[in-house]
Protein backbone atom coordinates (compact mmCIF):
# COMPACT_ATOMS: atom_id res chain seq x y z
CA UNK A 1 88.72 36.58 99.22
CA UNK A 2 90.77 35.27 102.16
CA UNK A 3 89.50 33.03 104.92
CA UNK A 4 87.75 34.66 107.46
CA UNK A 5 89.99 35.63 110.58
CA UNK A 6 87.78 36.67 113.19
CA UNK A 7 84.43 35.44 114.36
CA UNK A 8 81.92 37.14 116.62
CA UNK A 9 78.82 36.96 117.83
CA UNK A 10 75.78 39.30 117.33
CA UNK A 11 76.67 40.82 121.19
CA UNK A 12 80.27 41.24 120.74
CA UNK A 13 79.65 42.61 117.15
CA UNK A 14 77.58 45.28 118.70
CA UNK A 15 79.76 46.07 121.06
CA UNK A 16 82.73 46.40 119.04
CA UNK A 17 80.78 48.95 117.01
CA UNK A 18 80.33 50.56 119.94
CA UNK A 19 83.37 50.65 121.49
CA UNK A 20 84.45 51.72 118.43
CA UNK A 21 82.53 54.96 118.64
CA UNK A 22 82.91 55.70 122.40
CA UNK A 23 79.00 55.14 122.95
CA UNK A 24 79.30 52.10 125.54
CA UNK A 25 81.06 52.37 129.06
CA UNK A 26 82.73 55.63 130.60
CA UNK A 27 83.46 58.21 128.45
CA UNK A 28 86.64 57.99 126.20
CA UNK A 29 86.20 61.49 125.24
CA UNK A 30 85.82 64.71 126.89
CA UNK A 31 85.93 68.61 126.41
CA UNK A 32 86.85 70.23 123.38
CA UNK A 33 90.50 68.08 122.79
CA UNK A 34 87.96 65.24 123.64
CA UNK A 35 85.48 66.67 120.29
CA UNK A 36 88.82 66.79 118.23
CA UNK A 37 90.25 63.09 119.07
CA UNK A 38 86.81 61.31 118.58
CA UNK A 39 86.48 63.19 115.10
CA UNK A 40 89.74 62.24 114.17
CA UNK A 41 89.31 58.20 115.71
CA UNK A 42 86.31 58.42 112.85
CA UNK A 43 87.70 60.27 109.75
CA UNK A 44 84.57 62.94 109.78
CA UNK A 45 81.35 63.67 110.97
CA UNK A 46 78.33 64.53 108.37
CA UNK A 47 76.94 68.03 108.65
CA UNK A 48 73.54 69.10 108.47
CA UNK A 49 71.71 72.24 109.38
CA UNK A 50 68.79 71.27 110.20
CA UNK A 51 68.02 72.17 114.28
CA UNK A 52 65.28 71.04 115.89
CA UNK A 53 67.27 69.92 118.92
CA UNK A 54 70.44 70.25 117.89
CA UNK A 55 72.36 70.11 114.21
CA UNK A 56 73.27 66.24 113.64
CA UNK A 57 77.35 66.82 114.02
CA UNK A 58 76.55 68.36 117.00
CA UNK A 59 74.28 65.67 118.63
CA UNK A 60 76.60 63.27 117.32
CA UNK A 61 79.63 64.85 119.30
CA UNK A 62 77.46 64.91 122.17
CA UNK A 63 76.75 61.75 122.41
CA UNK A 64 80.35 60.56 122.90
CA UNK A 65 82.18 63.51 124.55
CA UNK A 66 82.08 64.59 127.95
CA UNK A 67 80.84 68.17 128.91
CA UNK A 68 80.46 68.58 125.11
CA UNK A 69 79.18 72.10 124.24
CA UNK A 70 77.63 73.20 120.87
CA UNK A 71 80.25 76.25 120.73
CA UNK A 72 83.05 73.95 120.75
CA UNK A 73 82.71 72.67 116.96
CA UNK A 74 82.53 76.55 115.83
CA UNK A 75 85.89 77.10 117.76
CA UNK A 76 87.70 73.67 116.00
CA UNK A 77 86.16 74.78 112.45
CA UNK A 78 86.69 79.01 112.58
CA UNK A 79 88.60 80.14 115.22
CA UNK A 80 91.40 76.74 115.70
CA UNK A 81 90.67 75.96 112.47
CA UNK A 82 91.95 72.10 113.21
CA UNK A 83 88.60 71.24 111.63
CA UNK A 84 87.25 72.17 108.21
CA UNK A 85 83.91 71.43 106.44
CA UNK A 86 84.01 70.45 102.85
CA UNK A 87 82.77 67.34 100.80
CA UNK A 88 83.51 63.99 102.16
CA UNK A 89 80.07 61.87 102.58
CA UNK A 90 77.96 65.03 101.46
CA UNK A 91 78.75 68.08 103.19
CA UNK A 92 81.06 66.70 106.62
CA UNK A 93 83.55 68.02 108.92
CA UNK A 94 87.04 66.35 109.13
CA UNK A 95 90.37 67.14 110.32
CA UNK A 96 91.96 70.09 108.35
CA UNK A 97 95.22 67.49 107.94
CA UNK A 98 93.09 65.53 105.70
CA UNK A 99 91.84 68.19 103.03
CA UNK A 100 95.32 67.47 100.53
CA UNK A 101 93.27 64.14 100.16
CA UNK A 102 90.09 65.76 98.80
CA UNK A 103 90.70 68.97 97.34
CA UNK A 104 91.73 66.72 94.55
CA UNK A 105 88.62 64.27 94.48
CA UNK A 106 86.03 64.89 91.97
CA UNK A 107 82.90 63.66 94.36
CA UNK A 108 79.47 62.55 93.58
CA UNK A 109 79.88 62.66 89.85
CA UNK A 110 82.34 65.85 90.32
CA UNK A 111 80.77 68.09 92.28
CA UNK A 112 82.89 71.31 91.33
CA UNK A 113 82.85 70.24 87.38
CA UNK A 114 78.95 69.93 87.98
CA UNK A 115 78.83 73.75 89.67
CA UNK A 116 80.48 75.06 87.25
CA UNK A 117 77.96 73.38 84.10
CA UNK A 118 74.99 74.94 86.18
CA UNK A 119 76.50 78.15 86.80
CA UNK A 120 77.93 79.27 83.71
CA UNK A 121 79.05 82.51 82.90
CA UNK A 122 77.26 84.09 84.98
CA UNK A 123 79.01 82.64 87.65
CA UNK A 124 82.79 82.98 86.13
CA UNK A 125 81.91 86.76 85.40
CA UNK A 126 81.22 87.60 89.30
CA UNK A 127 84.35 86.23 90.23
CA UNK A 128 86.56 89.14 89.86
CA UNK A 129 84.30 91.26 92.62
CA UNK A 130 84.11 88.29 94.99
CA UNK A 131 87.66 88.06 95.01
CA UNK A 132 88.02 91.86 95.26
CA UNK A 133 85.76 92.15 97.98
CA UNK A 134 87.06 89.33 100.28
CA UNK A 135 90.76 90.85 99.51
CA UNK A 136 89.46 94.17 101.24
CA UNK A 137 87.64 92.97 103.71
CA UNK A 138 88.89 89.31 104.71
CA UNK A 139 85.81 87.42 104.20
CA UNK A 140 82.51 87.78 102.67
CA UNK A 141 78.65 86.26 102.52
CA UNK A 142 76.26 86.12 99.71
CA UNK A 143 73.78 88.37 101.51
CA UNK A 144 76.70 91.48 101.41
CA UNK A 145 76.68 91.19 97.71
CA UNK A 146 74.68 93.63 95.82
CA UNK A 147 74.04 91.51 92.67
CA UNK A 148 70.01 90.98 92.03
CA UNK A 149 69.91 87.79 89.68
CA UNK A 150 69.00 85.34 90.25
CA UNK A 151 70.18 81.63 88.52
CA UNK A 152 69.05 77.83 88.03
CA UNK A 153 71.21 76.43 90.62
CA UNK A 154 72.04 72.80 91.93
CA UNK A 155 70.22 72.68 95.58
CA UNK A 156 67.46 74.54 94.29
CA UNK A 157 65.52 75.51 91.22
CA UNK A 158 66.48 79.12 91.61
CA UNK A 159 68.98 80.66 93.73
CA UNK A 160 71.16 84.10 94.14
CA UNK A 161 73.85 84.88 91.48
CA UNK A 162 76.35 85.87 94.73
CA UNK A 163 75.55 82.55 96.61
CA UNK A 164 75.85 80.55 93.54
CA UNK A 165 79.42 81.85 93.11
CA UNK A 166 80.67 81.67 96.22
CA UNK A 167 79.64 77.55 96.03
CA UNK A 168 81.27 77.37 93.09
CA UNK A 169 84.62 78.88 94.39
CA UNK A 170 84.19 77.04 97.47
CA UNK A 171 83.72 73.51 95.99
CA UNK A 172 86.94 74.47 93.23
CA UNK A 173 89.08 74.72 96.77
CA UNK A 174 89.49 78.50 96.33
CA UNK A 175 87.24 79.04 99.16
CA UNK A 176 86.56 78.14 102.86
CA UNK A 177 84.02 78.81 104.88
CA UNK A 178 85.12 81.41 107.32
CA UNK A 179 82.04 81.49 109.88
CA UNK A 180 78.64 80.55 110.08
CA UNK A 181 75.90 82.70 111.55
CA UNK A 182 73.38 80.54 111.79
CA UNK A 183 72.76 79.67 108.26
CA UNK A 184 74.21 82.20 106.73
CA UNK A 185 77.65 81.12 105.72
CA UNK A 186 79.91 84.03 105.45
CA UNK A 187 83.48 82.95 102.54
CA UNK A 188 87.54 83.94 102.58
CA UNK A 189 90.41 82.16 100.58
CA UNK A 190 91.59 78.95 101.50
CA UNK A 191 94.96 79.70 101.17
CA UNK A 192 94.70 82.80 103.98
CA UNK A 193 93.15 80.38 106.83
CA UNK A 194 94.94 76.55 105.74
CA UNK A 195 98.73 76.79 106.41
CA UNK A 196 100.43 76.07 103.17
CA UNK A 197 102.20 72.88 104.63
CA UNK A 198 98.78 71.28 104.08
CA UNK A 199 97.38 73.26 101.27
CA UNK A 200 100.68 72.37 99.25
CA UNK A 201 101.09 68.45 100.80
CA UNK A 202 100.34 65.71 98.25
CA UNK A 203 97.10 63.50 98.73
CA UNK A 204 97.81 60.07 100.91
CA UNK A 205 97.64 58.03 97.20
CA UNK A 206 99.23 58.32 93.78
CA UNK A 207 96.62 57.00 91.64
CA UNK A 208 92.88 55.95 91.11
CA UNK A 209 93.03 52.80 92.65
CA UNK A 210 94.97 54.24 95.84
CA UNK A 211 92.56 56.99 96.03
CA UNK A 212 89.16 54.69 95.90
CA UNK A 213 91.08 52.29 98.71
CA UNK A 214 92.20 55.22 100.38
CA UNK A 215 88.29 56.45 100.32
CA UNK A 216 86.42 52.79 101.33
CA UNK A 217 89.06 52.11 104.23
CA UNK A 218 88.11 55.72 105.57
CA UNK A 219 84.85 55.03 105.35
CA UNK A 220 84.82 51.18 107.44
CA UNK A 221 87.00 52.97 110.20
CA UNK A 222 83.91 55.91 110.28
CA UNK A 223 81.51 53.05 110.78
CA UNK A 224 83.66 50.48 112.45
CA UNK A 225 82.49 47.39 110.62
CA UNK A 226 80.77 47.28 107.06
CA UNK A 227 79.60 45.03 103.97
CA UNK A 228 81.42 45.24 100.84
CA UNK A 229 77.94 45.81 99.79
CA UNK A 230 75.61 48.83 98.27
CA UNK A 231 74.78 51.27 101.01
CA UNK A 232 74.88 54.84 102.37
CA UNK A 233 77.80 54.16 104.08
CA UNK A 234 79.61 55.11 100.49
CA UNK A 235 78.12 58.22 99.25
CA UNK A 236 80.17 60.44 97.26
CA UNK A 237 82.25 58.02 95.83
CA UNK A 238 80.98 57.66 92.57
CA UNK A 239 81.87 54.08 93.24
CA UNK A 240 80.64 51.13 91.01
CA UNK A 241 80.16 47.87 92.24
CA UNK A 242 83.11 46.66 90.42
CA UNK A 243 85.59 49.13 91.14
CA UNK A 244 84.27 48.48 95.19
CA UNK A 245 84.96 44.88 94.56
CA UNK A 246 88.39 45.81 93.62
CA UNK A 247 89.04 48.10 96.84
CA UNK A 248 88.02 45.54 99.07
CA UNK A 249 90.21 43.14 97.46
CA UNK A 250 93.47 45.23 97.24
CA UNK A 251 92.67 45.94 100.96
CA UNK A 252 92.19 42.53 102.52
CA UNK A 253 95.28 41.35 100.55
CA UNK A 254 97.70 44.14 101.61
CA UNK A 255 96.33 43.27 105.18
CA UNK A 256 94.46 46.75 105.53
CA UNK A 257 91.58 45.00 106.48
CA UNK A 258 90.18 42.02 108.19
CA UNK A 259 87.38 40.04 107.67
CA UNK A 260 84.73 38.85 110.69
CA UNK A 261 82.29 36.75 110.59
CA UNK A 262 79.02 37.48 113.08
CA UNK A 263 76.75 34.74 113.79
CA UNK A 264 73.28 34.86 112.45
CA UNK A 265 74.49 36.93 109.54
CA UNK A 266 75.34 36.33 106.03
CA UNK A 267 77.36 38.61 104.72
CA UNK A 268 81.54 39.00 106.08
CA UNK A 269 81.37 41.94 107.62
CA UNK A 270 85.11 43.86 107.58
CA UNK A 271 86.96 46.19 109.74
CA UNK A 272 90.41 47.97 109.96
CA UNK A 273 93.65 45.83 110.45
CA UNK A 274 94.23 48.96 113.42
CA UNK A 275 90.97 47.69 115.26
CA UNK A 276 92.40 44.01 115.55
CA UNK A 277 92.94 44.77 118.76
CA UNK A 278 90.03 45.86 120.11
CA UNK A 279 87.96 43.14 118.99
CA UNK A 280 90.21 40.79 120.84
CA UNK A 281 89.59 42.80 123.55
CA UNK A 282 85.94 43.16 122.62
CA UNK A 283 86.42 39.03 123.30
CA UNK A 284 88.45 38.65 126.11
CA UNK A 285 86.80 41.64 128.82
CA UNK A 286 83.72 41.41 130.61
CA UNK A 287 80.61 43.83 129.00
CA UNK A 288 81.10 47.92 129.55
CA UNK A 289 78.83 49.60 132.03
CA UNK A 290 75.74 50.38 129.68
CA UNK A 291 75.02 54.23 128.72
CA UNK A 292 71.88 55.74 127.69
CA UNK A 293 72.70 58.10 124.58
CA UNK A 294 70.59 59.79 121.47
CA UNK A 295 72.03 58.69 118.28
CA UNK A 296 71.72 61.33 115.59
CA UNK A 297 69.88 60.25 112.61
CA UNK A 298 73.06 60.87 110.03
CA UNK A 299 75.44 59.48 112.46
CA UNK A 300 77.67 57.35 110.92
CA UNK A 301 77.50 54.59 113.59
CA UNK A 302 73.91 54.28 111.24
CA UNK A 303 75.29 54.96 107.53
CA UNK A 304 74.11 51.13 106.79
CA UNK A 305 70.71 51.60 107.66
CA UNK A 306 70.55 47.44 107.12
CA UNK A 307 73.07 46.59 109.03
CA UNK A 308 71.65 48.30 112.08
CA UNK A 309 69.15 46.00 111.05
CA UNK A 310 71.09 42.42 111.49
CA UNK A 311 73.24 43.66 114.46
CA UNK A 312 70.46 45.53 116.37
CA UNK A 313 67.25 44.45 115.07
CA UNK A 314 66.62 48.16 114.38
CA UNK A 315 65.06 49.26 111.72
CA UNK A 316 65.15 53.07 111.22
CA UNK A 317 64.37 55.70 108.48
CA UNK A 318 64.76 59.38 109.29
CA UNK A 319 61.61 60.53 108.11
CA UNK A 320 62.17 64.67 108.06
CA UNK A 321 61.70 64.68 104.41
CA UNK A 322 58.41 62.23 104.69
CA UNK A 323 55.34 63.86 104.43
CA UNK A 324 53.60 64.35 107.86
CA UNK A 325 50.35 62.04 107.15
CA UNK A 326 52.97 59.38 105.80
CA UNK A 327 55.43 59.34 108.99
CA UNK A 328 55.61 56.33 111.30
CA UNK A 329 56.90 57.72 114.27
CA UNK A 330 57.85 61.78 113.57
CA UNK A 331 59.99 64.51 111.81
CA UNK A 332 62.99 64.90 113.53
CA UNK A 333 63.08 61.13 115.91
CA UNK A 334 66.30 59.78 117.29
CA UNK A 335 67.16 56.26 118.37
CA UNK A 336 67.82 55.69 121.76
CA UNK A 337 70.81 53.57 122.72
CA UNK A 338 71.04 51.73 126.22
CA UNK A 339 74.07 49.43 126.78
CA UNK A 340 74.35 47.78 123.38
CA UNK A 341 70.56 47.87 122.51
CA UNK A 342 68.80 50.90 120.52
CA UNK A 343 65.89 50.17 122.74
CA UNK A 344 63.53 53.28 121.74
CA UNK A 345 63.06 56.34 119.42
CA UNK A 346 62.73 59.73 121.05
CA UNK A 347 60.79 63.42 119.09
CA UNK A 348 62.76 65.88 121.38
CA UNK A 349 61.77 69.64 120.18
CA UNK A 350 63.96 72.48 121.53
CA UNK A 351 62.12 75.80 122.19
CA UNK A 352 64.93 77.91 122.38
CA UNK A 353 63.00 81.19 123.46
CA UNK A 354 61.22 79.37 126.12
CA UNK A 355 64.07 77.66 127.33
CA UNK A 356 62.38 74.39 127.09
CA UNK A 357 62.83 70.72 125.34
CA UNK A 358 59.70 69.10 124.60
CA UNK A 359 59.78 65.60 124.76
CA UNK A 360 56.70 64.85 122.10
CA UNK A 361 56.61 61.24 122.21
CA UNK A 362 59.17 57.56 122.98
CA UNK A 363 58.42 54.68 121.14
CA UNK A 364 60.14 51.73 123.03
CA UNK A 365 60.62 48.62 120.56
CA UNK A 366 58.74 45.20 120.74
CA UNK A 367 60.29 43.52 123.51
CA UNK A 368 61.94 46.11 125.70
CA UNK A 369 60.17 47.03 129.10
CA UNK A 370 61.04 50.33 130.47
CA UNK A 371 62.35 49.15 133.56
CA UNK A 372 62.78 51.60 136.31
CA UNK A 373 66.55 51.22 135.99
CA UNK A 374 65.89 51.64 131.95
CA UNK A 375 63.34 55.19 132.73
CA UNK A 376 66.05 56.35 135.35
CA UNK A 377 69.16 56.19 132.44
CA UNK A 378 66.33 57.33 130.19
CA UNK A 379 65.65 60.80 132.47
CA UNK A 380 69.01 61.08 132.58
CA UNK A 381 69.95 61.08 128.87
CA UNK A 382 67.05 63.68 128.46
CA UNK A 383 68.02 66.11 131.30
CA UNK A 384 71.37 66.22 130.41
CA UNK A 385 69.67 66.63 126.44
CA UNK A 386 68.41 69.42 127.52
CA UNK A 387 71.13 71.11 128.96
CA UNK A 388 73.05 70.56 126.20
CA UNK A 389 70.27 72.39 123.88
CA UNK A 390 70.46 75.47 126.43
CA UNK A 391 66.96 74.34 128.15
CA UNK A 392 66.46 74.64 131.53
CA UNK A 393 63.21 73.44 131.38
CA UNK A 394 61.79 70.37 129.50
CA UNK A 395 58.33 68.79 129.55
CA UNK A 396 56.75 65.56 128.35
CA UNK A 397 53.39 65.17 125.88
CA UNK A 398 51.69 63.11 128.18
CA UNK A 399 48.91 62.65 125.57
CA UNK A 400 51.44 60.94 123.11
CA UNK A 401 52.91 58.85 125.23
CA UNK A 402 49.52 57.46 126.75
């Protein structure tokens, strides 16, 4: 590969990263045009449903935008509908502008081709009524379908004949998600809610090559820096290491991307030829005004798990999916970020009946005292936390902290 252009240190790495992102100095984003800007700055955000204090796209958003509030993603995604969620990395929400590009794709080993192998007939032959019944009455959920079987199915060993279906068509591009009600996800055509400008426009590459470029650029602009090495940071690619070797190469050489060097590290680290800019700038200015923000744990400011490591000296695993007597630290924990540190990991629990967060316990890493002027930006990040979750209450485990 070419000579390395840039060089940075660990600091200004971090801070790149983070300027990146919006998560250091005054806020680059606010309100809901604020929610659609920073979403489309970072190609998509990862969805999960999970809430315990919040669903990750939503923390995630609130993190970097101003006055964000949970109701504005529902409004971008099913009432603007300048957002859509489909496939990207997993299940993630990107700009509607940007589905030509993946209605196309054949992700994670093809997950529509895959849908269809599990579901079978049984699937194809419920078809015809789904599409009746959305053409009467505009959209449709699994639960409103009166079909009792029940089929091997690809989240889960068993699921309903009508949800199964309604994946299917959804993952084929037939399908959108019209609303959510909680979990509940409720389906109309695609082609009644994406105008056919976009539906009809041709994906941003002609060929294979194009399209896994197209894909690994994407994905170092959502992160802001990355190795051209194995990581999370490139699920649902399918790719193999030598077709990523490839990428990078037809990348660096059509100057899409430039390579950095970070002191103390390794590996060349690479970012977007667009973000040339702010790294000079990242160089040249004096360090941002620190913020105190809760990273979500699928954020993808942390899709390379190791190189949080070599930049922050973090080292964090989301352990929801651990069992309880094998956790470290808890179920649903967040890193805290303060300036250009991620100086602590919070358990926040969000009673929603009670109107209170429960703060169950903050680790603060080796080396970092919390400082009165750390514990002040610290109260702040949780009160406004818990405004943000609807609580107008919120009380600390003094037991687990002591």
């Amino acid at each position: 590969m070419h000579n390395t252009q840039l060089r940075l240190t660990l600091k200004q790495a971090r801070q790149f990263i983070l300027r990146r992102h919006g998560l250091i100095g005054e806020y680059a984003f606010r309100g809901k045009q604020g929610a659609l800007e920073f979403i489309r700055r970072t190609g998509c955000v990862q969805f999960d449903p999970v809430d315990v204090c919040g669903r990750n796209a939503d923390i995630v958003l609130n993190s970097r935008v101003k006055d964000y509030r949970k109701a504005t993603l529902d409004e971008l995604l099913y009432k603007d509908r300048l957002l859509i969620d489909y496939f990207d990395k997993n299940l993630s929400i990107f700009p509607v502008e940007n589905l030509p590009a993946f209605l196309g794709q054949r992700m994670d080993g093809g997950y529509a081709e895959a849908y269809d192998r599990r579901g079978g007939e049984a699937v194809k032959k419920i078809e015809p009524l789904i599409r009746e019944l959305i053409s009467e009455r505009g959209h449709i959920s699994a639960k409103e379908i009166d079909a009792g079987e029940s089929i091997e199915w690809h989240w889960s060993q068993m699921t309903s004949l009508p949800r199964a279906a309604l994946e299917s068509m959804y993952f084929r591009g037939e399908l959108i998600i019209h609303h959510k009600n909680g979990t509940n996800k409720s389906y109309a055509f695609m082609k009644d809610h994406v105008p056919p400008e976009t539906l009809n426009a041709a994906p941003p590459f002609a060929n294979e090559d194009e399209r896994l470029s197209w894909n690994i650029k994407r994905r170092i602009g959502a992160v802001g820096m990355l190795r051209n090495k194995a990581s999370d940071a490139w699920l649902g690619l399918s790719l193999k290491a030598a077709e990523r070797e490839g990428a990078f190469e037809r990348l660096l050489g059509g100057g899409a991307i430039i390579e950095v060097a970070v002191d103390g590290l390794n590996d060349t680290l690479f970012c977007i030829a667009e973000d040339a800019p702010l790294i000079e700038d990242v160089i040249l200015d004096k360090e941002l005004k620190p913020r105190c923000e809760f990273i979500a744990p699928l954020d993808s400011f942390m899709w390379d798990r190791k190189l949080i490591k070599a930049l922050f000296k973090f080292d964090y695993t989301w352990e929801i999916y651990t069992p309880a007597v094998k956790r470290k630290y808890g179920g649903y924990v967040l890193p805290v970020l303060y300036g250009d540190r991620l100086v602590a990991r919070v358990e926040p629990v969000c009673d929603r009946k009670a109107g209170t967060l429960t703060v169950r316990n903050i680790w603060f890493e080796d080396g970092i005292k919390p400082t009165k002027t750390l514990q002040r930006a610290l109260d702040g990040c949780l009160n406004r936390f818990a405004k943000f979750n609807g609580c107008e209450a919120m009380s600390i485990d003094v037991e687990a902290l002591n």
